[in-house]
N, C-alpha and C. Protein backbone atom coordinates (compact mmCIF):
# COMPACT_ATOMS: atom_id res chain seq x y z
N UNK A 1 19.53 9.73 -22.65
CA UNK A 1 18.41 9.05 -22.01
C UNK A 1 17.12 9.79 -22.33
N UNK A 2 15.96 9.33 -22.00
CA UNK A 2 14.81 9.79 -22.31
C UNK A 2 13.83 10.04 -21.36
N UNK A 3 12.93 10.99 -21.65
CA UNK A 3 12.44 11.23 -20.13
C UNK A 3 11.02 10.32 -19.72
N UNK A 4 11.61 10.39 -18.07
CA UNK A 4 10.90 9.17 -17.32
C UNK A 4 9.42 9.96 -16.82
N UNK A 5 8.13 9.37 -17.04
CA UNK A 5 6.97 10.00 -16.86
C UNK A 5 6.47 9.14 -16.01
N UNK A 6 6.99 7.80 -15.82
CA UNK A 6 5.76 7.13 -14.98
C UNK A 6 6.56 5.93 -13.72
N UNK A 7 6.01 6.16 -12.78
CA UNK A 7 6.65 5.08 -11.73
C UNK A 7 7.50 3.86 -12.21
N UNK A 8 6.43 3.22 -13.12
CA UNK A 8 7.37 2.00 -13.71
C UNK A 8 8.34 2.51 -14.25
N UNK A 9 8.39 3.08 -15.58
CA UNK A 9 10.01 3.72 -15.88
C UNK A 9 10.77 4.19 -14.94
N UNK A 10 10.69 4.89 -14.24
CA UNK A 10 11.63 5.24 -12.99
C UNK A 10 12.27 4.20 -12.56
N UNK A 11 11.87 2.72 -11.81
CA UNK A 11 11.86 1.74 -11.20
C UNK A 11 12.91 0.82 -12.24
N UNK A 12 12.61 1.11 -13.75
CA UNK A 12 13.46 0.05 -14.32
C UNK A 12 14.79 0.79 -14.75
N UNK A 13 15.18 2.40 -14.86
CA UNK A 13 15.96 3.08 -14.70
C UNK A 13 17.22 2.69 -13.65
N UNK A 14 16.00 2.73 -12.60
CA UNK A 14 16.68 2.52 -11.23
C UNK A 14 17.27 0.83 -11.17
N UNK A 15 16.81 -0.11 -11.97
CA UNK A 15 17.15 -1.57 -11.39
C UNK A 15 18.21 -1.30 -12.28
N UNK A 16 18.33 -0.59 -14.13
CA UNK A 16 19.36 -0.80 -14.75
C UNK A 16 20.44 -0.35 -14.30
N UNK A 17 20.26 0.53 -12.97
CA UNK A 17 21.54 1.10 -12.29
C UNK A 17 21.47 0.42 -11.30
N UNK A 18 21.07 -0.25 -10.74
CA UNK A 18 21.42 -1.22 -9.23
C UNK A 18 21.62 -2.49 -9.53
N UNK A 19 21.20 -3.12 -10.71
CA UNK A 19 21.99 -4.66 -10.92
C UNK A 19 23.51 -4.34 -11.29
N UNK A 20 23.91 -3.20 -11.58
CA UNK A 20 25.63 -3.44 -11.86
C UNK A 20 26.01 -3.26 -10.54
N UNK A 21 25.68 -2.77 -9.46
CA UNK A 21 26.20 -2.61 -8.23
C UNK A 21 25.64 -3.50 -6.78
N UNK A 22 24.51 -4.08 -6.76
CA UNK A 22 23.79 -4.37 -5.81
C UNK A 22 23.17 -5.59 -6.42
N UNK A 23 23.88 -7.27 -6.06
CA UNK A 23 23.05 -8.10 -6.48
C UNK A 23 22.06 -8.53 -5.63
N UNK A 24 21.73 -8.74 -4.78
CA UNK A 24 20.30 -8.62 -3.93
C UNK A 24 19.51 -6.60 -3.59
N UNK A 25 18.44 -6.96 -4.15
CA UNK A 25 17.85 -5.15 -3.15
C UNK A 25 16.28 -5.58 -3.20
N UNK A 26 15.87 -4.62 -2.97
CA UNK A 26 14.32 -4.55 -2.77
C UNK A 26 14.02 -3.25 -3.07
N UNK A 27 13.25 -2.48 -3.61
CA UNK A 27 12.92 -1.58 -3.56
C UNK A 27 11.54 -1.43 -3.03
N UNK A 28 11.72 -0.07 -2.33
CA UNK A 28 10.59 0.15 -1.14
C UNK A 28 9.91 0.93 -1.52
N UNK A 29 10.10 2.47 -1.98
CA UNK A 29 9.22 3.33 -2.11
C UNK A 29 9.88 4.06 -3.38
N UNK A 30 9.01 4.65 -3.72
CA UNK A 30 9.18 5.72 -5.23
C UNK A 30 8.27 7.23 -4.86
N UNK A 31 9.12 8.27 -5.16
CA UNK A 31 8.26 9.17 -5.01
C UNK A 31 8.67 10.36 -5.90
N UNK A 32 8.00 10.95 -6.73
CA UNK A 32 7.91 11.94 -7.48
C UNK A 32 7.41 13.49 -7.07
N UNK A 33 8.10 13.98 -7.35
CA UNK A 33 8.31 15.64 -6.84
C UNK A 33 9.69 16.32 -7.34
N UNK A 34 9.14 17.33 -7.94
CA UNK A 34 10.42 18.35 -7.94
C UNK A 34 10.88 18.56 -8.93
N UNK A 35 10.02 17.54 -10.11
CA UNK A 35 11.28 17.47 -11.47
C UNK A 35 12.02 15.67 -11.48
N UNK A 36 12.02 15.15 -9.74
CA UNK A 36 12.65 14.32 -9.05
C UNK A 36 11.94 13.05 -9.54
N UNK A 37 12.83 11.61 -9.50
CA UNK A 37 12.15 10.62 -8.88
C UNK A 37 13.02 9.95 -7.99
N UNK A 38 12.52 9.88 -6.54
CA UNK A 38 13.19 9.18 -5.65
C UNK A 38 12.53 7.97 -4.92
N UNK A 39 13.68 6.79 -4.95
CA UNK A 39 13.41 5.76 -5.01
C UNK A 39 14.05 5.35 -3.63
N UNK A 40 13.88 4.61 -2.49
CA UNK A 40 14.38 3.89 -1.90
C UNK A 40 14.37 2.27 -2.09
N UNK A 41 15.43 1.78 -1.65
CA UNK A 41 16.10 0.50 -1.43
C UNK A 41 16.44 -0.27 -0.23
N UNK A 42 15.76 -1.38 -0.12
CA UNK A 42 16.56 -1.74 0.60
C UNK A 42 17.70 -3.11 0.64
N UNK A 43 18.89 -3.33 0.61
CA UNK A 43 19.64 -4.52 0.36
C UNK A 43 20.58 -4.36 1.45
N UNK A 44 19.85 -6.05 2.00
CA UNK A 44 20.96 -6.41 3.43
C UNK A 44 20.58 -5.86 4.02
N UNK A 45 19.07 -5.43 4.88
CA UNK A 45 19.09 -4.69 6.06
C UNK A 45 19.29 -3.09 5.92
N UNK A 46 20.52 -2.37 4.70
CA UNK A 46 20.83 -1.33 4.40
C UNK A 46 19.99 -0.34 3.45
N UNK A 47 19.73 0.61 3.88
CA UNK A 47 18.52 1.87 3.32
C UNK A 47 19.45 2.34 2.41
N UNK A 48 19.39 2.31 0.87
CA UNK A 48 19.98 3.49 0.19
C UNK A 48 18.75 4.32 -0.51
N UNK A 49 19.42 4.87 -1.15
CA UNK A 49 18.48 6.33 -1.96
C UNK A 49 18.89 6.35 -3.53
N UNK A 50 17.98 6.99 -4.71
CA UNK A 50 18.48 6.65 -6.00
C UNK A 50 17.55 7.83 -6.36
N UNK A 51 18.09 9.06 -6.75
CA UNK A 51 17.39 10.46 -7.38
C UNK A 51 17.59 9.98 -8.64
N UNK A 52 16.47 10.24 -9.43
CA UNK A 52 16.78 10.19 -11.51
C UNK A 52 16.04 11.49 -11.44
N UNK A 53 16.42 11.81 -12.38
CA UNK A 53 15.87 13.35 -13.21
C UNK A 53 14.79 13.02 -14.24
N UNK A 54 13.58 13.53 -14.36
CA UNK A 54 12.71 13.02 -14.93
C UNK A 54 12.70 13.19 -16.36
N UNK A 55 13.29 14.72 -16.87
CA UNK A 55 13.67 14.91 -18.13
C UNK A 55 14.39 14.24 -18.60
N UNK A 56 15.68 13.71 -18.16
CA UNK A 56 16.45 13.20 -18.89
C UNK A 56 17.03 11.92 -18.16
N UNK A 57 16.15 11.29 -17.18
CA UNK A 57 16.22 9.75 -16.83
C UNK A 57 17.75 9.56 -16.37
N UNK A 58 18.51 10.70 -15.58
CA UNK A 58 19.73 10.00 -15.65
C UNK A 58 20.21 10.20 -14.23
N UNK A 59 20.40 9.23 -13.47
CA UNK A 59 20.32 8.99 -12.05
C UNK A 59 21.72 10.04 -11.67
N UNK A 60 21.04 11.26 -10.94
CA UNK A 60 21.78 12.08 -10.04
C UNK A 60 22.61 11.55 -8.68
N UNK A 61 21.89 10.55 -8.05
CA UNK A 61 22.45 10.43 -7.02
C UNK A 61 22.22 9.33 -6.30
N UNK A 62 23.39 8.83 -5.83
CA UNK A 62 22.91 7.54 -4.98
C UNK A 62 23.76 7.91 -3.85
N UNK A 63 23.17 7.19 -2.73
CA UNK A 63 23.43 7.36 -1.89
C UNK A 63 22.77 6.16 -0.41
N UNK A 64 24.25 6.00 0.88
CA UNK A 64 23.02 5.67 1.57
C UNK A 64 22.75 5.97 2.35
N UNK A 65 21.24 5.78 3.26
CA UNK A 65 20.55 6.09 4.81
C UNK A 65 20.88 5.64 5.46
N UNK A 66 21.09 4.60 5.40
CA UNK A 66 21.22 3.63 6.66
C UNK A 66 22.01 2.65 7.12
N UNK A 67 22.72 2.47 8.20
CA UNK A 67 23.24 1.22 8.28
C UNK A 67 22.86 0.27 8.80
N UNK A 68 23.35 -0.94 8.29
CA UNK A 68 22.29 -2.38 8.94
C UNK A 68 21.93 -2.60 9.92
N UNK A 69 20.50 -2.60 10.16
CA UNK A 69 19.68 -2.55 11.34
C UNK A 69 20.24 -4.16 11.97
């Protein structure tokens, strides 16, 4: 992978990894720090989380926050 410098790349990183798993989401927020880009989601009411690594664009971690409100 190649490294992600700008919000939009992050965001389409992140959809190429959430359309194989999540056919409805929304994404809410993006935030950069650390080396990091972290993205929240939300699909169905449910908060997840999506870390990519900025050097090398390759999603560390998903995970979720929340359960359906």
């Amino acid at each position: 992978m190649n490294e992600v410098k700008t919000a939009k790349e992050a965001i389409k990183v992140a959809k190429d990894f959430l359309d194989e798993i999540l056919p409805i989401y929304l994404i809410t927020k993006i935030i950069s720090q650390n080396g990091l880009w972290y993205i929240e989601i939300n699909a169905a009411g449910i908060k997840f989380s999506v870390e990519i690594d900025k050097n090398t664009g390759e999603v560390l971690e998903y995970s979720q926050l929340s359960k359906k409100e």
